[in-house]
N, C-alpha and C. Protein backbone atom coordinates (compact mmCIF):
# COMPACT_ATOMS: atom_id res chain seq x y z
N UNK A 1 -28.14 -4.89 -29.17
CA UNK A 1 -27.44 -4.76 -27.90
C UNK A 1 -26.12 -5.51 -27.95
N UNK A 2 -24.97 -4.58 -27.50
CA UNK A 2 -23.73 -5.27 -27.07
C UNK A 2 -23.65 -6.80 -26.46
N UNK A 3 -22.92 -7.45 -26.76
CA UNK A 3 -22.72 -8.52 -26.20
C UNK A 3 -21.47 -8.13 -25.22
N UNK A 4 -20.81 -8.65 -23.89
CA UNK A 4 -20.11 -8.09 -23.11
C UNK A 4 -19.50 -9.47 -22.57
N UNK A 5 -17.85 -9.04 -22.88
CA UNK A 5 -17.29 -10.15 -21.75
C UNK A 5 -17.26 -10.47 -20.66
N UNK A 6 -17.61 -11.71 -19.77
CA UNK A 6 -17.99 -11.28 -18.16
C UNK A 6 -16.75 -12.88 -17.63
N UNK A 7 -15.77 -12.83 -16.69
CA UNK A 7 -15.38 -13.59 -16.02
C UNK A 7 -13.97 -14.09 -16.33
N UNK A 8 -13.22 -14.48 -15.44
CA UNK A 8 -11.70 -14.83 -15.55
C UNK A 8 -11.21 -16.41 -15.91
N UNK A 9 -10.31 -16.61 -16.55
CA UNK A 9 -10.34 -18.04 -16.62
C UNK A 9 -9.00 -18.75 -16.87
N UNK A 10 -8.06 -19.37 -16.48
CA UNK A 10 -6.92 -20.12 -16.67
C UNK A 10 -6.62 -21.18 -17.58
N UNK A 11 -5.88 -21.09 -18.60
CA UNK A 11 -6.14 -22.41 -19.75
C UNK A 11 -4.36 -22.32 -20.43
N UNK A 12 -4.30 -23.17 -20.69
CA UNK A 12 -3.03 -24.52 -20.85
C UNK A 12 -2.60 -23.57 -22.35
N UNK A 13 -1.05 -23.20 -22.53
CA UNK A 13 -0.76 -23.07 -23.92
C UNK A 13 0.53 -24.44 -24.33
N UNK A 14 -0.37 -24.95 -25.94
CA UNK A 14 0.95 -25.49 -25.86
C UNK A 14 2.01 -25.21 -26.86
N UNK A 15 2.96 -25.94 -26.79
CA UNK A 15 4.32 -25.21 -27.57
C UNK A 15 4.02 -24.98 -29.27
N UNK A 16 2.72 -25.06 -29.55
CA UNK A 16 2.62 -24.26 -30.76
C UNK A 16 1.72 -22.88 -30.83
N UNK A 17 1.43 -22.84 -29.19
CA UNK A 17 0.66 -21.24 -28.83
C UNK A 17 -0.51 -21.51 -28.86
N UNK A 18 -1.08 -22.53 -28.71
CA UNK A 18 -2.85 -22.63 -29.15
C UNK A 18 -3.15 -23.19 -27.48
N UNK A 19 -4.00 -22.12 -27.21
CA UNK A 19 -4.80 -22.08 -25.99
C UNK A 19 -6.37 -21.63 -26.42
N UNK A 20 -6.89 -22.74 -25.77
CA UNK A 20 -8.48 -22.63 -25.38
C UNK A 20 -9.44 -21.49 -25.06
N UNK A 21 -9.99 -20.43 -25.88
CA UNK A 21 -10.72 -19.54 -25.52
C UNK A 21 -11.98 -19.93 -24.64
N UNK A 22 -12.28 -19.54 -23.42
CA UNK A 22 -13.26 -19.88 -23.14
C UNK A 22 -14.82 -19.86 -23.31
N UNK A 23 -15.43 -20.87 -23.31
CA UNK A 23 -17.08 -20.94 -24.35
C UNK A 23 -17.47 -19.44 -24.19
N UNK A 24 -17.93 -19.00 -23.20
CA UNK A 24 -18.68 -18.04 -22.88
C UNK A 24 -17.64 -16.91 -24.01
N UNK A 25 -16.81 -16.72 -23.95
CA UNK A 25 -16.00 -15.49 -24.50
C UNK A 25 -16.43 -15.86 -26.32
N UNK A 26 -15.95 -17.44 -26.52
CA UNK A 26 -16.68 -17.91 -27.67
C UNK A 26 -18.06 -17.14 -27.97
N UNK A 27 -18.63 -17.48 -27.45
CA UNK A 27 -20.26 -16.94 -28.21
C UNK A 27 -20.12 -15.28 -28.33
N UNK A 28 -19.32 -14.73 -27.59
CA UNK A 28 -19.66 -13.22 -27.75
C UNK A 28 -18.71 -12.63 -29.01
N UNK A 29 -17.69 -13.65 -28.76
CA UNK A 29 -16.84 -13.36 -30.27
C UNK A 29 -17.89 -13.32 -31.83
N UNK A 30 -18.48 -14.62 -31.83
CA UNK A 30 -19.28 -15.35 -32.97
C UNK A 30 -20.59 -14.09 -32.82
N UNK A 31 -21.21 -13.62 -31.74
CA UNK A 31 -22.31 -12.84 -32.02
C UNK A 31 -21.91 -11.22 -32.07
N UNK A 32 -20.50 -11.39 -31.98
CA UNK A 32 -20.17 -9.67 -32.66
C UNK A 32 -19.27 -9.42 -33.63
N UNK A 33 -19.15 -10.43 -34.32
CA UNK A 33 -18.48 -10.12 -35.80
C UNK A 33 -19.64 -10.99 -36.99
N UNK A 34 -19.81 -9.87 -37.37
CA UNK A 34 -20.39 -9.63 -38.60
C UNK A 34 -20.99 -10.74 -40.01
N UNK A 35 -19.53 -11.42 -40.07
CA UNK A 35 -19.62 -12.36 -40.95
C UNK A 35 -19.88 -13.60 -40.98
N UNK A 36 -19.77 -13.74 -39.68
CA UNK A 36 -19.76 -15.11 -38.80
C UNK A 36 -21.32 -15.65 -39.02
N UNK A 37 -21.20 -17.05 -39.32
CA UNK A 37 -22.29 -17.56 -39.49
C UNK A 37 -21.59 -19.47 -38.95
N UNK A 38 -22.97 -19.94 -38.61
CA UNK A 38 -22.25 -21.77 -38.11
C UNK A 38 -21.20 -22.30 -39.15
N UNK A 39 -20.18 -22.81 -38.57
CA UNK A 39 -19.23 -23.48 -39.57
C UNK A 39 -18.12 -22.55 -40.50
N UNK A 40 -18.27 -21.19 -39.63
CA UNK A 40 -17.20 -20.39 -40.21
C UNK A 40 -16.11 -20.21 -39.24
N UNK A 41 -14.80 -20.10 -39.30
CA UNK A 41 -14.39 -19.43 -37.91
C UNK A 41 -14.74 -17.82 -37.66
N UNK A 42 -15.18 -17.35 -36.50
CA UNK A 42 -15.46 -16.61 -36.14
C UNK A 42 -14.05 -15.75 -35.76
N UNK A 43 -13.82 -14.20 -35.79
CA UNK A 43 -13.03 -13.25 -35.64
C UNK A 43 -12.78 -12.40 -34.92
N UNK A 44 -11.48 -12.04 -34.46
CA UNK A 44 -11.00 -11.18 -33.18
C UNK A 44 -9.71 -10.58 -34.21
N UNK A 45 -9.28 -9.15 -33.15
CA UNK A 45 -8.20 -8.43 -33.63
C UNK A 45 -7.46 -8.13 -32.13
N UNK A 46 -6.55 -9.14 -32.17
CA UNK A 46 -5.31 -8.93 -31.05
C UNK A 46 -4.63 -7.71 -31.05
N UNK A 47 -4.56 -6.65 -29.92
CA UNK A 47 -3.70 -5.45 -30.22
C UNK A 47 -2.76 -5.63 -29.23
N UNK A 48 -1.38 -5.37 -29.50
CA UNK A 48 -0.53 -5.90 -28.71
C UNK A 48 0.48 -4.25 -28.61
N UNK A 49 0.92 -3.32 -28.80
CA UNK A 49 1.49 -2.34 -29.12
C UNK A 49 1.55 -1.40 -28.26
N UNK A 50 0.81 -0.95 -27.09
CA UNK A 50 1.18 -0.61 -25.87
C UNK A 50 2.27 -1.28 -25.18
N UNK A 51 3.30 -0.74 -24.67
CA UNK A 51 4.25 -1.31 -24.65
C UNK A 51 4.19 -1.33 -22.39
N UNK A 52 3.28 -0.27 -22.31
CA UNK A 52 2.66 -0.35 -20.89
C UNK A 52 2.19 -1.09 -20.32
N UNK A 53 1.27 -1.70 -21.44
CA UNK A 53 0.10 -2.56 -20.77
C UNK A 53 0.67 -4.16 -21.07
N UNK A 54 0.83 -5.02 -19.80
CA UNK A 54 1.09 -6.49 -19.32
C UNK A 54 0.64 -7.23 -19.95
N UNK A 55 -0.32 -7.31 -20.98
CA UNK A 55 -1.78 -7.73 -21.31
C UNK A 55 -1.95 -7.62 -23.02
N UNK A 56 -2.29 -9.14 -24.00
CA UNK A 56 -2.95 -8.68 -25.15
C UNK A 56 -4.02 -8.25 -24.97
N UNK A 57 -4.51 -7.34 -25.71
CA UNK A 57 -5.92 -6.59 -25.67
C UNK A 57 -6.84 -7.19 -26.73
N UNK A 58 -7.76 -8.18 -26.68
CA UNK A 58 -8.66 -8.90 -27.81
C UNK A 58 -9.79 -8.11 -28.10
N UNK A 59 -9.81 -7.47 -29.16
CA UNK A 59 -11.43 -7.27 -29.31
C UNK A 59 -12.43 -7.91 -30.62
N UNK A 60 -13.69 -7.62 -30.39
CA UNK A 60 -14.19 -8.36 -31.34
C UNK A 60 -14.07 -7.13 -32.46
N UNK A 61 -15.08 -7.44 -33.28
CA UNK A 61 -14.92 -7.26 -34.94
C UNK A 61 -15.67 -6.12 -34.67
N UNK A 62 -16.97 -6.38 -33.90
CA UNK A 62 -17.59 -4.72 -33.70
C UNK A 62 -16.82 -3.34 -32.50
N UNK A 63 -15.64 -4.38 -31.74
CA UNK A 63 -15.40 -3.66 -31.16
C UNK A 63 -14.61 -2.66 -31.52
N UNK A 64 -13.48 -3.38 -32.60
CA UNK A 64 -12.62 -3.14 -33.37
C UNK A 64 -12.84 -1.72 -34.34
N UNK A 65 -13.92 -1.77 -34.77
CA UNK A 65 -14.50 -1.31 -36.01
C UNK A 65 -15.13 0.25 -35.37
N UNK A 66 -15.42 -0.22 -34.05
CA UNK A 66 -15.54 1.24 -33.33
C UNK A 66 -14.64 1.84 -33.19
N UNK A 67 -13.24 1.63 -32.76
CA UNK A 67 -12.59 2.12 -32.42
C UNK A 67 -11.55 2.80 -34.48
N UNK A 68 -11.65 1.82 -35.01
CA UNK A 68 -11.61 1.87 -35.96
C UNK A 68 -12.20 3.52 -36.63
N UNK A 69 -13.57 3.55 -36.70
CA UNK A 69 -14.60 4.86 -37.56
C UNK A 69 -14.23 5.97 -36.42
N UNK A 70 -13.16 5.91 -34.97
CA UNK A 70 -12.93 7.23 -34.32
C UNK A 70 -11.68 7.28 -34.99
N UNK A 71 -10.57 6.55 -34.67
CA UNK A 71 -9.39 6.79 -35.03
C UNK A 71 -9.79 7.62 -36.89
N UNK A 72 -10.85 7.14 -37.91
CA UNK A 72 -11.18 7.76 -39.25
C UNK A 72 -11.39 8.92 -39.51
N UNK A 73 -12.32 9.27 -37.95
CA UNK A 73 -12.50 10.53 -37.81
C UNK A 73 -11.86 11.57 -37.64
N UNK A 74 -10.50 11.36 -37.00
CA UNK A 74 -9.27 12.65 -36.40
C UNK A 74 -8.68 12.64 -37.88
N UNK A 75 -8.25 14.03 -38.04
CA UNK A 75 -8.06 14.80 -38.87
C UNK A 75 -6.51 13.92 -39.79
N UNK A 76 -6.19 13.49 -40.94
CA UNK A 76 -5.08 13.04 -41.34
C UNK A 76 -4.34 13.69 -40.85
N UNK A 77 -3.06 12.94 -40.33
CA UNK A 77 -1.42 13.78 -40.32
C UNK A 77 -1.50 14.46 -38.92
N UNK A 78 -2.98 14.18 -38.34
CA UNK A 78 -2.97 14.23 -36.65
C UNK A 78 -2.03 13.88 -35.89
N UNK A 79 -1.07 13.78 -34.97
CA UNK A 79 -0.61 13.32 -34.26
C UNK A 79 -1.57 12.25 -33.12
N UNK A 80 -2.37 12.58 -32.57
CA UNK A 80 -3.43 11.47 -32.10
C UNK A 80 -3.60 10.25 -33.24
N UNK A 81 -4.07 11.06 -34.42
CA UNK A 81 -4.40 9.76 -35.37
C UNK A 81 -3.40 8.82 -35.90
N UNK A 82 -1.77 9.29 -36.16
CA UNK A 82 -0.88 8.46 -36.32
C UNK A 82 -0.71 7.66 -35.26
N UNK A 83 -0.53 8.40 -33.54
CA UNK A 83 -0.29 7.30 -33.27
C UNK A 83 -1.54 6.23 -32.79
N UNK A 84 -2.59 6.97 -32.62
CA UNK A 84 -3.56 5.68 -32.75
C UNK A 84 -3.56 4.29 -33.75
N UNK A 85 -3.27 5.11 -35.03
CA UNK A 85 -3.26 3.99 -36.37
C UNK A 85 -1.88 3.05 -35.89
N UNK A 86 -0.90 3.66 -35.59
CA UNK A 86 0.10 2.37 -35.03
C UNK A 86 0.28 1.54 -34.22
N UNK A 87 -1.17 1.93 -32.70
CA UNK A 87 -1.17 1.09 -31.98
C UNK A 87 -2.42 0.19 -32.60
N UNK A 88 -3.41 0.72 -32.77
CA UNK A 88 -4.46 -0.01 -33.21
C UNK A 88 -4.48 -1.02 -34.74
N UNK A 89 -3.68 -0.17 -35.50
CA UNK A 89 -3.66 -0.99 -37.08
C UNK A 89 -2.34 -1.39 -37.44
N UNK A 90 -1.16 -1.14 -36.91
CA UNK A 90 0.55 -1.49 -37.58
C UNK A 90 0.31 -2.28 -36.28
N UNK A 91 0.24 -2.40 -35.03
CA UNK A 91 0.99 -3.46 -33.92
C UNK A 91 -0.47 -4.08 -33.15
N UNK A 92 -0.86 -4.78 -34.42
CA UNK A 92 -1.87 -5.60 -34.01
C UNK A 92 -2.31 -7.11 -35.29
N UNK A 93 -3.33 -7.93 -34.74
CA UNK A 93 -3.18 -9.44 -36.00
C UNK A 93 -4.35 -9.81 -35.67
N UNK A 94 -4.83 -9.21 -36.85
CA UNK A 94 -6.38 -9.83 -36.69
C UNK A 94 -6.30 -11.79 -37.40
N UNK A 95 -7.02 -12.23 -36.69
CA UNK A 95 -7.13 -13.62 -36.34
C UNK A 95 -8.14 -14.71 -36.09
N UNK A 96 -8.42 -15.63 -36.14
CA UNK A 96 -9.81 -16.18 -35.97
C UNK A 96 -9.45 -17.31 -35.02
N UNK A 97 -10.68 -17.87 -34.22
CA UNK A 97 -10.51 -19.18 -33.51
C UNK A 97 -10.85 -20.54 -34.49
N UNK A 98 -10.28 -21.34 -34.24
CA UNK A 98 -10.52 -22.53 -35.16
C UNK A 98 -11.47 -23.31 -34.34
N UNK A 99 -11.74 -24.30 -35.59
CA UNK A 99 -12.70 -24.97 -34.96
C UNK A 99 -12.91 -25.83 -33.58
N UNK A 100 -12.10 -26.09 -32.76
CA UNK A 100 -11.75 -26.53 -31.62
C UNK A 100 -12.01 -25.41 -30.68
N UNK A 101 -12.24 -24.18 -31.11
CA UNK A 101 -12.27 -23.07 -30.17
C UNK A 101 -11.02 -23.00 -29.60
N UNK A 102 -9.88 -22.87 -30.45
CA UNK A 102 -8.44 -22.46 -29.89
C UNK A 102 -8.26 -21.49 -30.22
N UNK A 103 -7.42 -20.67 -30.06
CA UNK A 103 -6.20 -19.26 -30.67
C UNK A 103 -5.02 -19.69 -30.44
N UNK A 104 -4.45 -19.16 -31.81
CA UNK A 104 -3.36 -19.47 -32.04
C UNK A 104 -2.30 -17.94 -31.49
N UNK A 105 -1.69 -18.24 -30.37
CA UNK A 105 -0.65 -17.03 -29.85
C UNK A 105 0.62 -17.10 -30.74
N UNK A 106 1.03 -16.45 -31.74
CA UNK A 106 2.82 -16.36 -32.08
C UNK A 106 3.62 -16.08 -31.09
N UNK A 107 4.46 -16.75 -31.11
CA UNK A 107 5.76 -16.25 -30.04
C UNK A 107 5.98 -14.93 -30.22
N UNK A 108 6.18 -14.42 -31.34
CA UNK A 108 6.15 -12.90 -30.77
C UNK A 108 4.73 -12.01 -29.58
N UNK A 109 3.83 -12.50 -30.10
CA UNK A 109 2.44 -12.39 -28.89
C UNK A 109 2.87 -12.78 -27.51
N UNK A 110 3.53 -14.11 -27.14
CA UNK A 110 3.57 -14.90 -26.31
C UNK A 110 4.55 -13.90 -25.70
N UNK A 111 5.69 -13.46 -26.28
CA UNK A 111 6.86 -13.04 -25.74
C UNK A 111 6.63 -11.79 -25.43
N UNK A 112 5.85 -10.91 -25.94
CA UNK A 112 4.98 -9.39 -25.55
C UNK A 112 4.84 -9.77 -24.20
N UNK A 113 3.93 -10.52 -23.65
CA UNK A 113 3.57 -10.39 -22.42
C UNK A 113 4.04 -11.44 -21.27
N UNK A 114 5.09 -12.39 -21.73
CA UNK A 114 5.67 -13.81 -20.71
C UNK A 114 5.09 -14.78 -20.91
N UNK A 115 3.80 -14.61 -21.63
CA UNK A 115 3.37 -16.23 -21.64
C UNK A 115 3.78 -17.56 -22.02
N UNK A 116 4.26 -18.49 -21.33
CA UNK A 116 4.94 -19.74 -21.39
C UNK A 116 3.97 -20.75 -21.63
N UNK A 117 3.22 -21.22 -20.36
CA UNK A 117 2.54 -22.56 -20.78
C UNK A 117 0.95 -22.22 -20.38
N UNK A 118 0.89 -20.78 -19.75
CA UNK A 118 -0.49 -20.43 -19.15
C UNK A 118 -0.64 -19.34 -19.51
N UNK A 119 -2.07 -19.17 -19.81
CA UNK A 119 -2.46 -17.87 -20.19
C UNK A 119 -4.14 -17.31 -19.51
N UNK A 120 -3.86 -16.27 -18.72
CA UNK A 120 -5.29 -16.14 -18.16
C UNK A 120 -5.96 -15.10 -18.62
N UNK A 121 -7.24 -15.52 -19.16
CA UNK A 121 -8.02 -14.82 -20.15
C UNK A 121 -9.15 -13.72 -18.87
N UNK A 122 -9.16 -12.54 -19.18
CA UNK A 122 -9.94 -11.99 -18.39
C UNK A 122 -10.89 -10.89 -19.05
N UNK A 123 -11.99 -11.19 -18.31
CA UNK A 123 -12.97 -10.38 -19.34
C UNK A 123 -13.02 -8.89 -18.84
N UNK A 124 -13.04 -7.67 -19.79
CA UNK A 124 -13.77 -6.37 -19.84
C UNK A 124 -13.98 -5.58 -20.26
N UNK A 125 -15.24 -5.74 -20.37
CA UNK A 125 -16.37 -5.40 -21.19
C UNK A 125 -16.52 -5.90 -22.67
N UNK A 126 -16.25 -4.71 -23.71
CA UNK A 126 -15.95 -5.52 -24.84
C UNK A 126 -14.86 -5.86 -25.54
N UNK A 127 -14.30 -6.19 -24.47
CA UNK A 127 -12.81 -6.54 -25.15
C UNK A 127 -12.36 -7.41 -24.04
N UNK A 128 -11.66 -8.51 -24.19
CA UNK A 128 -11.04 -9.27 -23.15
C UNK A 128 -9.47 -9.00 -23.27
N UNK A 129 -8.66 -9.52 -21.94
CA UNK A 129 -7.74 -9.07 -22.11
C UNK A 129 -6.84 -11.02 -21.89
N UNK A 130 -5.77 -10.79 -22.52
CA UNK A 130 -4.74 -12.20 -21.94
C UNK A 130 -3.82 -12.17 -21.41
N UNK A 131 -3.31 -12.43 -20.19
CA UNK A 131 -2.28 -12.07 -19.48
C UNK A 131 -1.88 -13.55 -19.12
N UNK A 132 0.13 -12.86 -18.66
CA UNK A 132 0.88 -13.92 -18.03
C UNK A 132 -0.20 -14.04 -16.58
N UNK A 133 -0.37 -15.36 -15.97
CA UNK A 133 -0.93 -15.22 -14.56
C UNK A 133 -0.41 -14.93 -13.46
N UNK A 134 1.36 -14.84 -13.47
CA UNK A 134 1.38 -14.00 -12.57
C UNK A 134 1.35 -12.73 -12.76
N UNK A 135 1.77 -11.97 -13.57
CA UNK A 135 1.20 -10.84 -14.20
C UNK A 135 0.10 -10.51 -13.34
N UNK A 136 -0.68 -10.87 -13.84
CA UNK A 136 -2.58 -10.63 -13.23
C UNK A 136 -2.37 -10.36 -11.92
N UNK A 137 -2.02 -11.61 -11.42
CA UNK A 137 -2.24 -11.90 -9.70
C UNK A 137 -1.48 -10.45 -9.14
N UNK A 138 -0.39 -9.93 -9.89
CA UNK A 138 0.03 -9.00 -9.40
C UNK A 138 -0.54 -7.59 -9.27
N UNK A 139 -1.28 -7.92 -10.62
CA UNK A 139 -2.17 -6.51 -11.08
C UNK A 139 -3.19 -6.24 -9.82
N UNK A 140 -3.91 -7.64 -9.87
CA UNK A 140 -4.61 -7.97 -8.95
C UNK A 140 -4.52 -7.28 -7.50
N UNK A 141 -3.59 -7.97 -6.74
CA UNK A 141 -2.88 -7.56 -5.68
C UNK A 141 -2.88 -5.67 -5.40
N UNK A 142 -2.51 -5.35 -6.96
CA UNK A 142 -2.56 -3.70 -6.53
C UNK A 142 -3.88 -3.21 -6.34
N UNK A 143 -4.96 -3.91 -7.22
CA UNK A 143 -6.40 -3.05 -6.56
C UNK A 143 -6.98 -3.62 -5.26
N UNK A 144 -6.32 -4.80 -5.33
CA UNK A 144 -6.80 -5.20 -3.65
C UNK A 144 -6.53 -4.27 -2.68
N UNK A 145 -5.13 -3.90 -2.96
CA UNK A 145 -4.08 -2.84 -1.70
C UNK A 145 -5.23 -1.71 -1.73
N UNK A 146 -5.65 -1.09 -2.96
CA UNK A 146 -6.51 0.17 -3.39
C UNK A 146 -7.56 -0.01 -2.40
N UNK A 147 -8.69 -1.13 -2.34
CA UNK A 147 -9.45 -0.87 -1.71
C UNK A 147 -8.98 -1.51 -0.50
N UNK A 148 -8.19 -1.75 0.19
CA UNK A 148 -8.53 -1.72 0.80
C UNK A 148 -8.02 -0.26 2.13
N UNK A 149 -7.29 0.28 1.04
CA UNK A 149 -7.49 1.98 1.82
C UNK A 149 -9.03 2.77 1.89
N UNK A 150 -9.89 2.29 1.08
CA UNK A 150 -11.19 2.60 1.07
C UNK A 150 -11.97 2.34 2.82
N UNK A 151 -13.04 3.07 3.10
CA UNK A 151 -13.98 2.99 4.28
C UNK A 151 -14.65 1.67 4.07
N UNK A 152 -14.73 0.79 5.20
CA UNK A 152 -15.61 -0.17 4.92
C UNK A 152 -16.85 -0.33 4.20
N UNK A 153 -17.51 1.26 4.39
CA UNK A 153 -18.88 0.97 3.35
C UNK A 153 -18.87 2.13 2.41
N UNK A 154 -18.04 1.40 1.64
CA UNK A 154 -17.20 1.57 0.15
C UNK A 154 -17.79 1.26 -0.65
N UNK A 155 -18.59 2.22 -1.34
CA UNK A 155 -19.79 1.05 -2.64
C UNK A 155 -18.71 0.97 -3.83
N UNK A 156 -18.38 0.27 -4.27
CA UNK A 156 -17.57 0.20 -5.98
C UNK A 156 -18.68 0.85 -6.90
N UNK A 157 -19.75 0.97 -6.64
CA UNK A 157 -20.58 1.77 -7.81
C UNK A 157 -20.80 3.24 -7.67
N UNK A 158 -20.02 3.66 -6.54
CA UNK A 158 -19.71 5.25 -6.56
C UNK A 158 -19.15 5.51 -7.72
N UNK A 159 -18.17 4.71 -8.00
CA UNK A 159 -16.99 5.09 -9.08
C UNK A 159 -18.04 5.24 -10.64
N UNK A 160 -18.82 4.72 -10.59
CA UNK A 160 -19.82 5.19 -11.88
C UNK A 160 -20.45 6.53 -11.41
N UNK A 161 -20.06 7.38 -10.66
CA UNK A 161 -20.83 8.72 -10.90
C UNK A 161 -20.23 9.91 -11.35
N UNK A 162 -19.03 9.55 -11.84
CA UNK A 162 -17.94 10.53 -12.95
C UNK A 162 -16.97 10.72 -11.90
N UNK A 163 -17.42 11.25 -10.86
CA UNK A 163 -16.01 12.01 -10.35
C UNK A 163 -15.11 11.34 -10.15
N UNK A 164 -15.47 9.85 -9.77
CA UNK A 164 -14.47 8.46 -9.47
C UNK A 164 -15.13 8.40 -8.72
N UNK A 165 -15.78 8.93 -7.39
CA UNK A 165 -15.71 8.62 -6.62
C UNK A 165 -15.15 8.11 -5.12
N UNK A 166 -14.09 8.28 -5.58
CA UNK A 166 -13.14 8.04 -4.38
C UNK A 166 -12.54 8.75 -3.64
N UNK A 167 -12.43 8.39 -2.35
CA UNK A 167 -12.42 9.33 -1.29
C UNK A 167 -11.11 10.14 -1.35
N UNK A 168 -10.95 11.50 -1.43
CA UNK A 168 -9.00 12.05 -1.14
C UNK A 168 -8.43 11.33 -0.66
């Protein structure tokens, strides 16, 4: 069974880019890559290459590796598969946490998305994401506005029944 990122969290970068992964995100890193055993650093693959998205995209080693054996699957010289392979394998740095449970951000990472001295780690599913915090708060702000055009008895688990769920 999947291990799954669950919860948001605010942590300090300092001027050499090393910010604090949080424990919980820790253990799901260490119990979904492969090689990882006590006293090794454990492994993530930062994808940064959407040039849309506000946000590094972290995944683990199994997450990676999924996405990995689809992108294998589309036909060479695909147009899907090139540009998948450039967002997923040319504009991305696979990486490990050290023993302190830090990550190390490069300024080019840092500068992808604004991050200065804060970085807010947010979990989903199997992949967490790292954003500037105001960034977020803003992101934030837009699904707040979303629901709250919704009917008061608005289940959010409509949206798991394919259609979205949501009202015209």
């Amino acid at each position: 069974m999947a291990q799954r990122f669950r919860g948001e969290s605010l942590h300090k970068v300092d001027a050499k880019g090393r910010v604090s992964i949080p424990a919980l995100f820790r253990r799901v890193i260490e119990s979904c890559d492969p090689n990882w055993t006590e006293g090794l650093a454990p492994e993530l693959v930062i994808v940064y290459g959407d040039g849309r998205k506000k946000y590094l995209e972290c995944y683990t080693i199994q997450a990676i590796e999924e996405v990995d054996r689809k992108i294998d699957a589309l036909p060479r010289g695909s147009r899907a598969r090139t540009m998948l392979q450039r967002l997923f394998h040319a504009q991305s740095v696979p990486t490990s946490i050290d023993d302190t449970g830090r990550l190390v951000l490069s300024s080019k990472l840092r500068d992808k998305v604004g991050i200065l001295n804060e970085a807010y780690f947010v979990a989903a599913g199997d992949t967490f994401q790292i954003w500037q915090p105001e960034a977020y708060e803003a992101d934030l702000a837009k699904i707040d506005a979303a629901l709250e055009d919704l009917p008061d008895d608005f289940d959010a688990l409509q949206l798991l029944d394919g259609d979205g769920g949501l009202p015209q």
